[in-house]
Each structure stands twice: as structure tokens, then as C-alpha cells.
C-alpha atoms as a PDB file:
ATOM      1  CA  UNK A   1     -43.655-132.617  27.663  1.00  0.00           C
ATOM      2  CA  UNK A   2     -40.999-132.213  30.164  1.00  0.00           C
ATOM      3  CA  UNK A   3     -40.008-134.266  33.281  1.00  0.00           C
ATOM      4  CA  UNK A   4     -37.489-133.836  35.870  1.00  0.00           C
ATOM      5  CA  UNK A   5     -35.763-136.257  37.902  1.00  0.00           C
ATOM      6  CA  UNK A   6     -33.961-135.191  41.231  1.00  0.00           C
ATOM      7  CA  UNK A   7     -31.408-136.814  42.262  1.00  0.00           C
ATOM      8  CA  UNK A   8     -28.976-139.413  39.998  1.00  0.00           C
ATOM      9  CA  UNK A   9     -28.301-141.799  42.464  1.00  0.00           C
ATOM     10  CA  UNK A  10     -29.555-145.730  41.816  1.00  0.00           C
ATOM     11  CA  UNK A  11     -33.444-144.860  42.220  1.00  0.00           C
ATOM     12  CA  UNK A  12     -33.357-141.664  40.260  1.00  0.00           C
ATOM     13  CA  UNK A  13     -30.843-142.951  37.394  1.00  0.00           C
ATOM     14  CA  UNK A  14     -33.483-146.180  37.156  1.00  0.00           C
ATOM     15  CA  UNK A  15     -36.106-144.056  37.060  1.00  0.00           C
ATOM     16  CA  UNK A  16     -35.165-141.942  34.426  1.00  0.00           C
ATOM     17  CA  UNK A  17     -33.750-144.956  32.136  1.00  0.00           C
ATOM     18  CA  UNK A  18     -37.808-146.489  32.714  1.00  0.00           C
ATOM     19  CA  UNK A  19     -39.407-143.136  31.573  1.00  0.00           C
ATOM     20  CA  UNK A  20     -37.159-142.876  28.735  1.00  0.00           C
ATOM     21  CA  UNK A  21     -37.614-146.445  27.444  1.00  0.00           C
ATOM     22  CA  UNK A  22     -41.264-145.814  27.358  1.00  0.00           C
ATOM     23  CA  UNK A  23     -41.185-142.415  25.532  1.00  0.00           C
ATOM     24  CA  UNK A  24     -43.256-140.794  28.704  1.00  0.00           C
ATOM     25  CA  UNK A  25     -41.493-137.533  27.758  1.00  0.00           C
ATOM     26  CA  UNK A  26     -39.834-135.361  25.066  1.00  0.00           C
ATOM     27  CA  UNK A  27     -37.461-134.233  27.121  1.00  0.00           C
ATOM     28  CA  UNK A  28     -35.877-135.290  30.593  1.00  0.00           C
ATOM     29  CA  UNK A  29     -33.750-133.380  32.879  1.00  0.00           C
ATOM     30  CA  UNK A  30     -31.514-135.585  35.342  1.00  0.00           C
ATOM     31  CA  UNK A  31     -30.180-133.329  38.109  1.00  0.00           C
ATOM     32  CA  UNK A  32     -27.585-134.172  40.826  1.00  0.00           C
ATOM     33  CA  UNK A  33     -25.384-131.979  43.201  1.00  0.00           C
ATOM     34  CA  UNK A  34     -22.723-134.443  42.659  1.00  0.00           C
ATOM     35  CA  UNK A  35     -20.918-132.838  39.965  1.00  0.00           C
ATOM     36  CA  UNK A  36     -20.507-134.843  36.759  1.00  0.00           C
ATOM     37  CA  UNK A  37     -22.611-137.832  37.897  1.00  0.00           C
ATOM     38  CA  UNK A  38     -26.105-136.968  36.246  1.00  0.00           C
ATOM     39  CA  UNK A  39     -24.255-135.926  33.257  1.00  0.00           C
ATOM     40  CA  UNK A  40     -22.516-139.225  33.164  1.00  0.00           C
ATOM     41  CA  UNK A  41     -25.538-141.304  33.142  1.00  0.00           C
ATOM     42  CA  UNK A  42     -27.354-139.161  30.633  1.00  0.00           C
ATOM     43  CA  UNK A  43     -24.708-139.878  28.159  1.00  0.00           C
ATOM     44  CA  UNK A  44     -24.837-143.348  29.234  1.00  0.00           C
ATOM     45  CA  UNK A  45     -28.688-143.718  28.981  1.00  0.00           C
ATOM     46  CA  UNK A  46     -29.018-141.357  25.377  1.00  0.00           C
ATOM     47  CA  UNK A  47     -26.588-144.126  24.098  1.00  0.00           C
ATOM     48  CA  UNK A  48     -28.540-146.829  24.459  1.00  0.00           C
ATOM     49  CA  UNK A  49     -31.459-144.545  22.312  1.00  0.00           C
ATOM     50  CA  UNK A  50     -30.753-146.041  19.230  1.00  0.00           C
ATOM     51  CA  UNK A  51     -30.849-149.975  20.980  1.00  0.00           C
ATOM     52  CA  UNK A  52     -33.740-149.850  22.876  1.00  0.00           C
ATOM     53  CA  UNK A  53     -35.626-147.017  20.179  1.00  0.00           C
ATOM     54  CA  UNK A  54     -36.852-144.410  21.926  1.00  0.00           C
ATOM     55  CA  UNK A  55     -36.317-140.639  21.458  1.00  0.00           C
ATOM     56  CA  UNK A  56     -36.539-138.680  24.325  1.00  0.00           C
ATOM     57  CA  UNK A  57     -33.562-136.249  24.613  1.00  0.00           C
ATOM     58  CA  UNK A  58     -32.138-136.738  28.124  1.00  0.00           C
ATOM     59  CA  UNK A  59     -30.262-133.965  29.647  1.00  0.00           C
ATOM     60  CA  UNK A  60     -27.639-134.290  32.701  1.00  0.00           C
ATOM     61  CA  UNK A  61     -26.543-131.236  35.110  1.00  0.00           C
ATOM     62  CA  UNK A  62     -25.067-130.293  38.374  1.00  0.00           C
ATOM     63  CA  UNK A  63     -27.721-128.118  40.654  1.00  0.00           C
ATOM     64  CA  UNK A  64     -28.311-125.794  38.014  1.00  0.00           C
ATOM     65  CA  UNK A  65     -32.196-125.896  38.426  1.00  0.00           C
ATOM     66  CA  UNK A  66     -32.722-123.294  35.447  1.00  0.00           C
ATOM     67  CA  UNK A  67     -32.428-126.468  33.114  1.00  0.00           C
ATOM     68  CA  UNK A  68     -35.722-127.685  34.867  1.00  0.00           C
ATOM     69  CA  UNK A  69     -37.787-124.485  33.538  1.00  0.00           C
ATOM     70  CA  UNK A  70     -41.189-126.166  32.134  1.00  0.00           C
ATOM     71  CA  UNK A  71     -41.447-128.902  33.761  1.00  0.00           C
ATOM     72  CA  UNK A  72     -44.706-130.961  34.077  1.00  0.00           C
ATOM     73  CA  UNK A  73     -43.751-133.653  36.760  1.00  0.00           C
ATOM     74  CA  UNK A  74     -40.745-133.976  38.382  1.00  0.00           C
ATOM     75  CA  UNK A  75     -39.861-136.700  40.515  1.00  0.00           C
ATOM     76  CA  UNK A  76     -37.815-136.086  43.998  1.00  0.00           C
ATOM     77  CA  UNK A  77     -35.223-138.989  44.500  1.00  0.00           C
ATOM     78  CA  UNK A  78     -32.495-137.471  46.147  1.00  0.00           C
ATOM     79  CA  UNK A  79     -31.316-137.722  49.755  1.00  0.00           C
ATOM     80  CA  UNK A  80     -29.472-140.527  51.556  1.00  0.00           C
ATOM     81  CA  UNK A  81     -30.471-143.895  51.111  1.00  0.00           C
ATOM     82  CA  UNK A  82     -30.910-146.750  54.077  1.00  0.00           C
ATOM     83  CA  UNK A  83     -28.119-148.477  55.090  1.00  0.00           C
ATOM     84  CA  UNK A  84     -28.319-152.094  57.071  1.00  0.00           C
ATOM     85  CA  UNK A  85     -30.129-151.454  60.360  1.00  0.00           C
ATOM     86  CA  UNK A  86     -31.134-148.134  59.588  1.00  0.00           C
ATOM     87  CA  UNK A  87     -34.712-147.292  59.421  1.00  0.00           C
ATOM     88  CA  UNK A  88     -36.837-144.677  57.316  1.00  0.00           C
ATOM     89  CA  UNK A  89     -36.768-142.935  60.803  1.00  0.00           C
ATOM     90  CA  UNK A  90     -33.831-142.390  61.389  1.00  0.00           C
ATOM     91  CA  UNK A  91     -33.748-140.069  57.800  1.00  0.00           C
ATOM     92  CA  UNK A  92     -35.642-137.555  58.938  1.00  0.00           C
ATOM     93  CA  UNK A  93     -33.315-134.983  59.835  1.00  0.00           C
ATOM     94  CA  UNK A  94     -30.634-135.429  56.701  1.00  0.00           C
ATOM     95  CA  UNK A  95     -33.680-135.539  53.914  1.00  0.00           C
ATOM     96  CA  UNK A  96     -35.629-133.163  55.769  1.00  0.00           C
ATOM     97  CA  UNK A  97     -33.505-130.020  54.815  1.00  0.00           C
ATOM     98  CA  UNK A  98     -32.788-131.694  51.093  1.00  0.00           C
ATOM     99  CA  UNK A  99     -36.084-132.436  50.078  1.00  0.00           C
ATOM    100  CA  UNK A 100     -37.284-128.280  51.335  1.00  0.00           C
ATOM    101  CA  UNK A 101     -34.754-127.295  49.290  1.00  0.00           C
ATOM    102  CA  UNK A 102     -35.339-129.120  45.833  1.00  0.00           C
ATOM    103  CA  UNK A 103     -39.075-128.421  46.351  1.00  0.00           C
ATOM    104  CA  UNK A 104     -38.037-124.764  46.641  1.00  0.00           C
ATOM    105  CA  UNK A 105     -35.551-124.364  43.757  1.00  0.00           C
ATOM    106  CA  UNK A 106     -38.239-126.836  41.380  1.00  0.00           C
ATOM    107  CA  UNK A 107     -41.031-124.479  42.067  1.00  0.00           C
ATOM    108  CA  UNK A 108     -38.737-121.558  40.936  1.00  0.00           C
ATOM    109  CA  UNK A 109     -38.600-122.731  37.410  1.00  0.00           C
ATOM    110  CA  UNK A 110     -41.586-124.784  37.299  1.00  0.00           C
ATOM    111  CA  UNK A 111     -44.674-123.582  39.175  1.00  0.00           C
ATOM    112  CA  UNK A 112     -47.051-126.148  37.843  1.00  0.00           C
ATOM    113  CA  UNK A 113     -45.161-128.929  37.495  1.00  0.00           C
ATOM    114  CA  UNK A 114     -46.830-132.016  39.557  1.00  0.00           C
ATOM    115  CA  UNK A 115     -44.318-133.131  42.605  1.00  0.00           C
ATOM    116  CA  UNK A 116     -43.520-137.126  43.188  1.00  0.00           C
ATOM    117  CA  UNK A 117     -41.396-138.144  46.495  1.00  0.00           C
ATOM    118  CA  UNK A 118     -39.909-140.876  46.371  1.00  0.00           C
ATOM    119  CA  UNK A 119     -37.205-139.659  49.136  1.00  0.00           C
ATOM    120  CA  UNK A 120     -37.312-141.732  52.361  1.00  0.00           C
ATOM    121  CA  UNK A 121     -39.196-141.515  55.282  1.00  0.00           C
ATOM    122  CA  UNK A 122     -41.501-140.805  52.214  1.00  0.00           C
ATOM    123  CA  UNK A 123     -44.578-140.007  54.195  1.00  0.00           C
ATOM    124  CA  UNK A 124     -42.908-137.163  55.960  1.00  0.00           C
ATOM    125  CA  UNK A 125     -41.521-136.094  53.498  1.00  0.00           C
ATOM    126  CA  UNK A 126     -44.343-135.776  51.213  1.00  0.00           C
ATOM    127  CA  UNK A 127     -45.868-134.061  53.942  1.00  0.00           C
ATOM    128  CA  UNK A 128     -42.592-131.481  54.314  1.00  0.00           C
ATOM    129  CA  UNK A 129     -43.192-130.692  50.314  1.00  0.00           C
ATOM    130  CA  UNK A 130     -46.873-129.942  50.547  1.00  0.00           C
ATOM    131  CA  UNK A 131     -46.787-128.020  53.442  1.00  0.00           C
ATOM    132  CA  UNK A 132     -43.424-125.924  53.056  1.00  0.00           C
ATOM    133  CA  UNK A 133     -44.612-125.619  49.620  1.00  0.00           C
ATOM    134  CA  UNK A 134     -48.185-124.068  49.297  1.00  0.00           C
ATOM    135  CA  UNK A 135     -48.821-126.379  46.251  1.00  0.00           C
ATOM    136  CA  UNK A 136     -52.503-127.817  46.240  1.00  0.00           C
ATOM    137  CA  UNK A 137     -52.703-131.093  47.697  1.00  0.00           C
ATOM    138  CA  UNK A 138     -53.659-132.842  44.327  1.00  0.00           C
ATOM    139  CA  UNK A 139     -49.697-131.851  43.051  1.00  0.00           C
ATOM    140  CA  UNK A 140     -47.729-133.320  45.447  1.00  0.00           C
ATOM    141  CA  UNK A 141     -47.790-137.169  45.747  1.00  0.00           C
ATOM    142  CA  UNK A 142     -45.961-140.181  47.715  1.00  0.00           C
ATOM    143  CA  UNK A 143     -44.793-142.860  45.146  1.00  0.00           C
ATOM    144  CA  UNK A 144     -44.293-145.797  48.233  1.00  0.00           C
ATOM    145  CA  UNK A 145     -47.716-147.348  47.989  1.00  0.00           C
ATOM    146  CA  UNK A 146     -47.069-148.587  44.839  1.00  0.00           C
ATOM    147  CA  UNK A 147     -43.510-150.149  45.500  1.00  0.00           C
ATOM    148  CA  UNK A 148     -45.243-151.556  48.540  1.00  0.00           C
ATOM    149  CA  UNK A 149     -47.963-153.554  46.391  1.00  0.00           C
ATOM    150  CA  UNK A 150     -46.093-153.948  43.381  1.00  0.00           C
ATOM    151  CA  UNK A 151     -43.513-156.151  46.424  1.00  0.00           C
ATOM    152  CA  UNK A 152     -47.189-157.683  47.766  1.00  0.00           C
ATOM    153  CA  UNK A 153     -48.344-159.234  44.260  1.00  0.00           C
ATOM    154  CA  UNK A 154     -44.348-160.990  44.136  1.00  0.00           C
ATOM    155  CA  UNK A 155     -44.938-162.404  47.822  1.00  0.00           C
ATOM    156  CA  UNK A 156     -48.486-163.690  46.588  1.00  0.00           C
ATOM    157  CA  UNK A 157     -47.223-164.907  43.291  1.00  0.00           C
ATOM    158  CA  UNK A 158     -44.523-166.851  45.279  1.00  0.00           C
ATOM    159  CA  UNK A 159     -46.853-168.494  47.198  1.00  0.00           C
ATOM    160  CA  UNK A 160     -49.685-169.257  45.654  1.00  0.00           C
ATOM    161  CA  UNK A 161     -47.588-169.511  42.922  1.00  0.00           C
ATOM    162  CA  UNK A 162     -48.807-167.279  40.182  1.00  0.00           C
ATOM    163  CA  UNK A 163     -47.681-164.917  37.748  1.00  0.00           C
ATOM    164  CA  UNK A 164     -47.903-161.584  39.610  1.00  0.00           C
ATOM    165  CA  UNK A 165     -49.783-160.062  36.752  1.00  0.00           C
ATOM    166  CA  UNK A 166     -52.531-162.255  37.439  1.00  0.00           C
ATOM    167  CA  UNK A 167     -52.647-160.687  40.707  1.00  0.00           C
ATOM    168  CA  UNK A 168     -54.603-157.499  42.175  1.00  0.00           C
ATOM    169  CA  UNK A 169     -52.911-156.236  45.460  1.00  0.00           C
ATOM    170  CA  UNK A 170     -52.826-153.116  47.572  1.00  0.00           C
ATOM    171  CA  UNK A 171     -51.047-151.812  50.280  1.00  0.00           C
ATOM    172  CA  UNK A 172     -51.961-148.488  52.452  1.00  0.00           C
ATOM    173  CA  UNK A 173     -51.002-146.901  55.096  1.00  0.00           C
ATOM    174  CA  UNK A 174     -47.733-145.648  55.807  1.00  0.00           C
ATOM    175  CA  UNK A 175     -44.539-146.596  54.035  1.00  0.00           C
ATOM    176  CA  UNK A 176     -42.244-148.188  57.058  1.00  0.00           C
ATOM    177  CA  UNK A 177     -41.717-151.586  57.761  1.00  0.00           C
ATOM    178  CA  UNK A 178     -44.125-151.338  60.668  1.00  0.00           C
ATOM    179  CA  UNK A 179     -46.906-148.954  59.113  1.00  0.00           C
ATOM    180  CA  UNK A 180     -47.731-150.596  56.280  1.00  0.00           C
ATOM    181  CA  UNK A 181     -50.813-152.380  55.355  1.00  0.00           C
ATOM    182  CA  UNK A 182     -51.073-155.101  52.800  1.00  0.00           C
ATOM    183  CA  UNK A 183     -55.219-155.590  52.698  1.00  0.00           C
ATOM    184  CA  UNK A 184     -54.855-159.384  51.860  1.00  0.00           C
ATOM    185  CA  UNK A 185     -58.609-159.178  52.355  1.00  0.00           C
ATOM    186  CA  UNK A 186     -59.084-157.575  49.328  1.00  0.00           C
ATOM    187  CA  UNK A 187     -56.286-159.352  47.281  1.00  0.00           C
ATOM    188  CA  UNK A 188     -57.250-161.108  44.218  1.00  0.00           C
ATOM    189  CA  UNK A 189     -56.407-163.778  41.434  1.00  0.00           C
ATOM    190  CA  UNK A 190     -57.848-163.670  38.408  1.00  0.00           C
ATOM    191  CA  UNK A 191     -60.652-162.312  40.347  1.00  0.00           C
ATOM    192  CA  UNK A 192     -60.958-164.602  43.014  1.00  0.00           C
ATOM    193  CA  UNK A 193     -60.074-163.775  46.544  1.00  0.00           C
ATOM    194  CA  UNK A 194     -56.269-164.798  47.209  1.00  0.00           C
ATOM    195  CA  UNK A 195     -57.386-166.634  50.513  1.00  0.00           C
ATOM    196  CA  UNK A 196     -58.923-169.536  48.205  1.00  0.00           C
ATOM    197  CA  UNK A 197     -56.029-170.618  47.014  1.00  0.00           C
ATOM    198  CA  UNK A 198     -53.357-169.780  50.550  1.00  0.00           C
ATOM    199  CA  UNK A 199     -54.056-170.331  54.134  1.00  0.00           C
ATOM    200  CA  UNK A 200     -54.710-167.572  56.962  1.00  0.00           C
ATOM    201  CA  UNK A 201     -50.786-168.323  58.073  1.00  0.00           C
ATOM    202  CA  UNK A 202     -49.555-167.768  54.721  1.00  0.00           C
ATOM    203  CA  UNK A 203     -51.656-164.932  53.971  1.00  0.00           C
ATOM    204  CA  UNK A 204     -49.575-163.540  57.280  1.00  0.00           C
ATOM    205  CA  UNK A 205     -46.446-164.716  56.148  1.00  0.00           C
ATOM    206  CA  UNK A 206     -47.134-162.782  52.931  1.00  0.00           C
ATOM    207  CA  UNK A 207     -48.332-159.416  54.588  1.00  0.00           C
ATOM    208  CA  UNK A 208     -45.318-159.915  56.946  1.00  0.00           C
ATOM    209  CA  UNK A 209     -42.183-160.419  54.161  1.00  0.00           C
ATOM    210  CA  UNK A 210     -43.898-157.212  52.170  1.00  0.00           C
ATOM    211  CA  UNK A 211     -43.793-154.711  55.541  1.00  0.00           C
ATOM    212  CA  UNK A 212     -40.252-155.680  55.462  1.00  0.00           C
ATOM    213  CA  UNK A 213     -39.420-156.115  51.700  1.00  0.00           C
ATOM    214  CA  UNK A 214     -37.080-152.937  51.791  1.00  0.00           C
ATOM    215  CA  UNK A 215     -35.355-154.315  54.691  1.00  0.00           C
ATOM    216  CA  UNK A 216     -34.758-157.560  53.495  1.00  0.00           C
ATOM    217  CA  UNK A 217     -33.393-156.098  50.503  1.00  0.00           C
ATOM    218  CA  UNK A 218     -31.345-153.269  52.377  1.00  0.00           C
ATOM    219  CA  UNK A 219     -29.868-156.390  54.135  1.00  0.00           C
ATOM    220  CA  UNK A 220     -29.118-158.318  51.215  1.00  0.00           C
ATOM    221  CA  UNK A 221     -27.504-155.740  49.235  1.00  0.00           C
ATOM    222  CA  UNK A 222     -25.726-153.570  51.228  1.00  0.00           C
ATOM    223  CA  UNK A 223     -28.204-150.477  50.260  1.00  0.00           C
ATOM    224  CA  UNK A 224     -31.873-149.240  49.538  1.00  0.00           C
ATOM    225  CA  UNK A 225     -33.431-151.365  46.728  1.00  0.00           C
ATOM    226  CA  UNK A 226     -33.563-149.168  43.286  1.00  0.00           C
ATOM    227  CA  UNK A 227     -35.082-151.325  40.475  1.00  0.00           C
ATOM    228  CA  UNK A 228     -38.688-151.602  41.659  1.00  0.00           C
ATOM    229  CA  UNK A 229     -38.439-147.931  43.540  1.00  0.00           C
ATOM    230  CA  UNK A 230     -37.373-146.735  40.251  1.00  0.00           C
ATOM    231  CA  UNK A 231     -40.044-148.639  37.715  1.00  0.00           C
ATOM    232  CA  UNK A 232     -42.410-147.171  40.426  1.00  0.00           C
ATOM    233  CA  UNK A 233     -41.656-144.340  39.984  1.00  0.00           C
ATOM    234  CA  UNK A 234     -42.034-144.022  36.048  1.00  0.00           C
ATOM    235  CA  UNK A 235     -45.050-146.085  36.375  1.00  0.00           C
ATOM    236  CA  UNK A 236     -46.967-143.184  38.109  1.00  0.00           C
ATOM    237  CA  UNK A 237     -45.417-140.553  35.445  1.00  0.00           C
ATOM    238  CA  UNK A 238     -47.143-143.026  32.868  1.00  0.00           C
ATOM    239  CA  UNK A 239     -50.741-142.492  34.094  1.00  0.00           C
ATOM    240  CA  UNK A 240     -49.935-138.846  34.666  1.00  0.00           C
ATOM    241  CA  UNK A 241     -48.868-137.912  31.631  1.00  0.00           C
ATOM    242  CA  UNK A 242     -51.502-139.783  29.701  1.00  0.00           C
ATOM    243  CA  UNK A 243     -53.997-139.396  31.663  1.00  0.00           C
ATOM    244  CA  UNK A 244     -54.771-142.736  32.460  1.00  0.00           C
ATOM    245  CA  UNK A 245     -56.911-142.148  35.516  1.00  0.00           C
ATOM    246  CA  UNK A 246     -55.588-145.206  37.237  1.00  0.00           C
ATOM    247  CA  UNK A 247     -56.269-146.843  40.857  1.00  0.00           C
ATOM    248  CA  UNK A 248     -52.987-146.369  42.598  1.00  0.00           C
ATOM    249  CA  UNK A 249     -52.215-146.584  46.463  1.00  0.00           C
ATOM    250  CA  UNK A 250     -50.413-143.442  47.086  1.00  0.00           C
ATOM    251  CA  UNK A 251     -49.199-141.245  50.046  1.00  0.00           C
ATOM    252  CA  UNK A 252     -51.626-137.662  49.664  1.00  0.00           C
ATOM    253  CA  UNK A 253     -52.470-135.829  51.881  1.00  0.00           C
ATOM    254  CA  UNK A 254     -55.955-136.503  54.428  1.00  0.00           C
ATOM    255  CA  UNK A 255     -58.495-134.059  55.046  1.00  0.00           C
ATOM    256  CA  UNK A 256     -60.517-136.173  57.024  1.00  0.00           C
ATOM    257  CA  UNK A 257     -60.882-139.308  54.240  1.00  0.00           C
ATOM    258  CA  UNK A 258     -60.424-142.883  55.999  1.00  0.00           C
ATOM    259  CA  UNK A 259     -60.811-141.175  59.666  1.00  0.00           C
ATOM    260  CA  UNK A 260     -57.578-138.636  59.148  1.00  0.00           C
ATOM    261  CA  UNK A 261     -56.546-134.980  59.119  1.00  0.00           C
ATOM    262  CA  UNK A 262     -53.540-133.338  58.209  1.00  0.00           C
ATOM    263  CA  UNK A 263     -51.440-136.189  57.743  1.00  0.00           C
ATOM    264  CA  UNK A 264     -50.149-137.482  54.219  1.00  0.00           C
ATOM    265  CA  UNK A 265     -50.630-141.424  53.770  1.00  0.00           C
ATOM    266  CA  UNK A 266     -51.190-144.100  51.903  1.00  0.00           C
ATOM    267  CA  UNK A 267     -54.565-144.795  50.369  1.00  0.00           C
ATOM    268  CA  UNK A 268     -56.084-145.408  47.072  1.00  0.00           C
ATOM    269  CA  UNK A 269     -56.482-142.787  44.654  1.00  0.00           C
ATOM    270  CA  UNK A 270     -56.904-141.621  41.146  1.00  0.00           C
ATOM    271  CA  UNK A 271     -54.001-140.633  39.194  1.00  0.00           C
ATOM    272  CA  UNK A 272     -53.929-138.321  35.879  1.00  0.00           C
ATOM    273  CA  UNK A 273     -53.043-135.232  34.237  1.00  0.00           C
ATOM    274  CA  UNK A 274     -53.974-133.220  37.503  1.00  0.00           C
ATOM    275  CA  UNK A 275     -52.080-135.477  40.089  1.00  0.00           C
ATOM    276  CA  UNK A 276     -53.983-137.437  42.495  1.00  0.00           C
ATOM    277  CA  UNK A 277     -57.600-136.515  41.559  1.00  0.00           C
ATOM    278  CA  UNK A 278     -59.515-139.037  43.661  1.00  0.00           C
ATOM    279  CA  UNK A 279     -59.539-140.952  46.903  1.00  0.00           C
ATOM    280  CA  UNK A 280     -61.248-144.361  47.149  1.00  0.00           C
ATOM    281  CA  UNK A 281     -62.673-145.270  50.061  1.00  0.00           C
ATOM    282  CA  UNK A 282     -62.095-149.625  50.041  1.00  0.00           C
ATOM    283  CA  UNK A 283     -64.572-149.744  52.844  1.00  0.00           C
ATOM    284  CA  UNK A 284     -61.750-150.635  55.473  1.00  0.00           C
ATOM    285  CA  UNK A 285     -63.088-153.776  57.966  1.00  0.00           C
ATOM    286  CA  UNK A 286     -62.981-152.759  62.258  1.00  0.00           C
ATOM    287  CA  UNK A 287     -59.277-154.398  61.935  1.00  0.00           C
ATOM    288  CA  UNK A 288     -58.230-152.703  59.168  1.00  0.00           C
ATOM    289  CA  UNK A 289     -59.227-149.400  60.416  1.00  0.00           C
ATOM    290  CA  UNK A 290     -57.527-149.954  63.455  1.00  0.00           C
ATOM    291  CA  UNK A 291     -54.558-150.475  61.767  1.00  0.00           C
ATOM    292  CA  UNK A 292     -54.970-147.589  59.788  1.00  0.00           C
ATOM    293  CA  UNK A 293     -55.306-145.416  63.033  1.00  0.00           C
ATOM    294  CA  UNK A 294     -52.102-146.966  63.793  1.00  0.00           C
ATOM    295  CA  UNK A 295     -50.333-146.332  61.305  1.00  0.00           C
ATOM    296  CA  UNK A 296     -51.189-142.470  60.764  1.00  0.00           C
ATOM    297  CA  UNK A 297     -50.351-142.342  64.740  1.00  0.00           C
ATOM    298  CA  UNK A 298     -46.894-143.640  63.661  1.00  0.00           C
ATOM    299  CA  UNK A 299     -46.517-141.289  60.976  1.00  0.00           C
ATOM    300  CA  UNK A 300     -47.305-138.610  62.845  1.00  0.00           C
ATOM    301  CA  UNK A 301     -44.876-138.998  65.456  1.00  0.00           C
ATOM    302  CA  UNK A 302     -42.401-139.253  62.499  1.00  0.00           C
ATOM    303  CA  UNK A 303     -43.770-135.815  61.586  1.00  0.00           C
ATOM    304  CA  UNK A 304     -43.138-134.328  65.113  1.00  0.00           C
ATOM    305  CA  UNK A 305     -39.280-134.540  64.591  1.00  0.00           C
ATOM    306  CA  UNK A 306     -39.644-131.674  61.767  1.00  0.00           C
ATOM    307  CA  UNK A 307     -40.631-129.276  63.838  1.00  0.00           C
ATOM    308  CA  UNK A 308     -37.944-129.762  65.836  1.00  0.00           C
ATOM    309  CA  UNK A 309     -35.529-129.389  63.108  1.00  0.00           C
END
């Protein structure tokens, strides 16, 4: 099996060294239009091979998409990242017109391959690659509900505290610091509800440092986080690729599921060897559906600005 990674930057590069490590793949192409840099860190990465033990053959190259031919997934990093202050917003019209074109020159070489954004304002953008596209909805897929609940379980397990994989956490909705819904509701430890063990106002507090766990991070380090992004990535490769027909909240698109049309968001669904196969319906409470509304209204008003563009 082949997979593709677009883009070489932090996120991509990660992602790529996680996929390798866990032999997802025969073969993986890293591309960048920077030239030199994907092949630099595919030399770097195939020379660990022999210390970590895996053997996929990893491949770097500068916009020559021909090298993608065959591939089954390929992963969409590429774009420019947040700096401080900057929201997912205000990306729009930069990784509008890069993300269109990757999608493009993928499909050229590999028709059926499976499509992953991970690109920021992800939501839009996952909607910009299913619609410019033609693909069928089940092939194209937003990766930020799982950063966003993988960054839910670490503010639960610091609170409570816990070791996060004791925890069961999602988050839906969109992916922004203000659209994004951590259902504590529905959080668990060891199979008990996480509000027996933390208050309503830390339940909040938790919910409130996840919406803004990029942020925080953007803040800290100067740039968009790349270490979770880019595990998250891989980790949804992993149940595509074997099939693993796992519960993950992901950005796909609605056709009238949890109250929404024509809008990609985040919501629970079933991921294997076809893409996203399923969506789960969690039986939203009046609040959560609210929110929900609110967030696809946000989200769509983030979608507006491409047709403008």
C-alpha cells in the first residue's frame, strides 16, 4: 500500500515519521514545493529505519505529483500555519487556492486514493476538497476532531488526574477555538461518567482550555502545534488501512445528519478501508444541539469567504 503526505512542513514531516514507525504503509511519498525540504527529511526519517525497525521505503520530492501515482490515502498538510493572534479564519484565502490545487494534481495520479485535511480552517477546507473535487463524500475526511479529543482526554486526565488512556472523550462540531464542542456529558473514566469524579466548574474549565488548546499552544511556541496534529493524523491512516472500523469524531460532510445540510463538520463516524463509512448519531441533549446549530452557522460563514475568492 501506498500513502502520500502533502506538505513537509512540522505536521506533515510528524506525520509521516508516525506512519512509518508503525509500518501503516509499504511505501510513502513526502511531497513539498519547497525544493529539497521533503527530500531532506526522507533521508532523515529512512535513517532512523534500522533504529526504530520498520521498513517502509520513504520517498522525498519537490511538486512532482507523478511520484504519488497509486496512492491509497493521502494526507493534505500543506498551507500556512497560525501564527500568534491569528485565527483559523483568517487562512481562508492563502489555503484556499493551495489545498484546490493539491486536491487537483492528487486526483491526477491517484483517482481512488481516500483524501485527509488536515490544512487549517480545516472545516472549510474539507469542504473546498469535496466539493471542487467530485469525490464521494465517504473519501474526503477532516482529521481535527480527533486532535480536538485526543487535547480533551489530556485536560481531563489533568484534572481528575488520570492517565488519559483511561479516558473516553469526544469533541464535535467545528474545529475553531469557538466552534468546538467537547460533550463532557458523555465523557468517561473507566466507564464512569467524568462528572463523578470533577465538578460542573471544572468540567467548564476543561471544555474551555480544549476550544483553545491550539491557541494556547500557538502562543507558547511561536507556531501551530505539530506533534499531536501529526500522530492524528497517522492515527486515522491506521484504522483506514486496516480496516479497523473505529469511532472517530471527524469533519464529513452533512446531508441532513445531526440537523445539517451541505456543510462538512465534526461528528462521530466510522472509519475503514472506504473512508468515513458511518455517522453516529450520540443523541445530542437541547444544549448540545444548540451548540451544534451554532457551530455549523459559524462554519458556514467561514465557507461564504470562498465564494468570494
Amino acid at each position: 500500500m501506498k500513502v502520500t503526505v502533502v506538505g513537509a512542513g512540522a505536521v506533515g514531516a510528524t506525520c509521516a515519521d508516525n506512519i512509518a514507525r508503525a509500518a501503516l504503509c509499504e511505501e510513502l511519498v513526502l511531497l513539498d514545493i519547497k525544493e529539497g525540504l521533503a527530500e531532506g527529511k526522507s533521508i532523515d526519517m529512512m535513517q532512523t529505519a534500522t533504529l526504530l525497525g520498520f521498513d517502509t521505503k520513504i520517498t522525498g520530492v519537490t511538486n512532482d505529483y507523478s511520484k504519488t501515482k497509486g496512492s491509497s490515502v493521502v494526507l493534505i498538510t500543506s498551507g500556512i500555519p497560525r501564527k500568534p493572534g491569528m485565527t483559523r479564519e483568517e487562512l481562508i484565502g492563502i489555503n484556499a487556492g493551495i489545498v484546490k490545487n493539491v486536491t487537483q494534481n492528487i486526483l491526477q495520479y491517484s483517482p481512488d486514493a481516500i483524501i485527509i485535511i488536515i490544512s487549517n480552517p480545516m472545516d472549510t477546507m474539507t469542504y473546498l476538497a469535496l466539493t471542487s473535487s467530485g469525490l464521494p463524500k465517504n473519501r474526503v475526511i477532516g482529521m481535527g476532531g480527533v486532535l480536538d479529543s485526543s487535547r480533551f482526554k489530556y485536560y481531563l486526565s489533568q484534572a481528575i488526574p488520570a492517565s488519559p488512556n483511561d479516558l473516553k472523550g469526544v469533541v464535535i462540531g467545528g474545529h475553531g477555538d469557538t466552534t468546538m464542542i467537547p460533550l463532557t456529558r458523555l465523557a468517561t473514566y473507566q466507564g464512569t461518567p467524568v462528572s463523578s469524579y470533577l465538578s460542573e466548574a471544572a468540567l467548564k474549565k476543561v471544555a474551555a482550555d480544549t476550544m483553545v488548546g491550539g491557541a494556547t499552544l500557538t502562543g507558547l511556541i511561536g507556531t501551530s502545534a505539530w506533534y499531536a496534529p501529526g500522530a492524528s493524523g497517522a492515527d486515522l491512516v491506521k484504522s483506514i488501512v486496516r480496516d479497523e472500523k473505529r469511532l472517530m469524531p471527524c469533519c464529513v460532510y452533512l446531508d441532513g445528519e445531526y440537523g445539517q445540510k451541505d456543510i462538512c463538520l465534526g461528528v462521530p463516524v466510522i472509519i475503514g478501508k472506504n473512508g468515513w463509512e458511518k455517522i453516529v448519531d450520540f443523541n445530542l441533549n437541547d444544549d448540545e444541539k444548540a451548540l451544534f446549530a451554532k457551530s455549523a452557522d459559524a462554519v458556514r460563514n467561514m465557507n461564504s469567504v470562498l465564494k468570494t475568492l
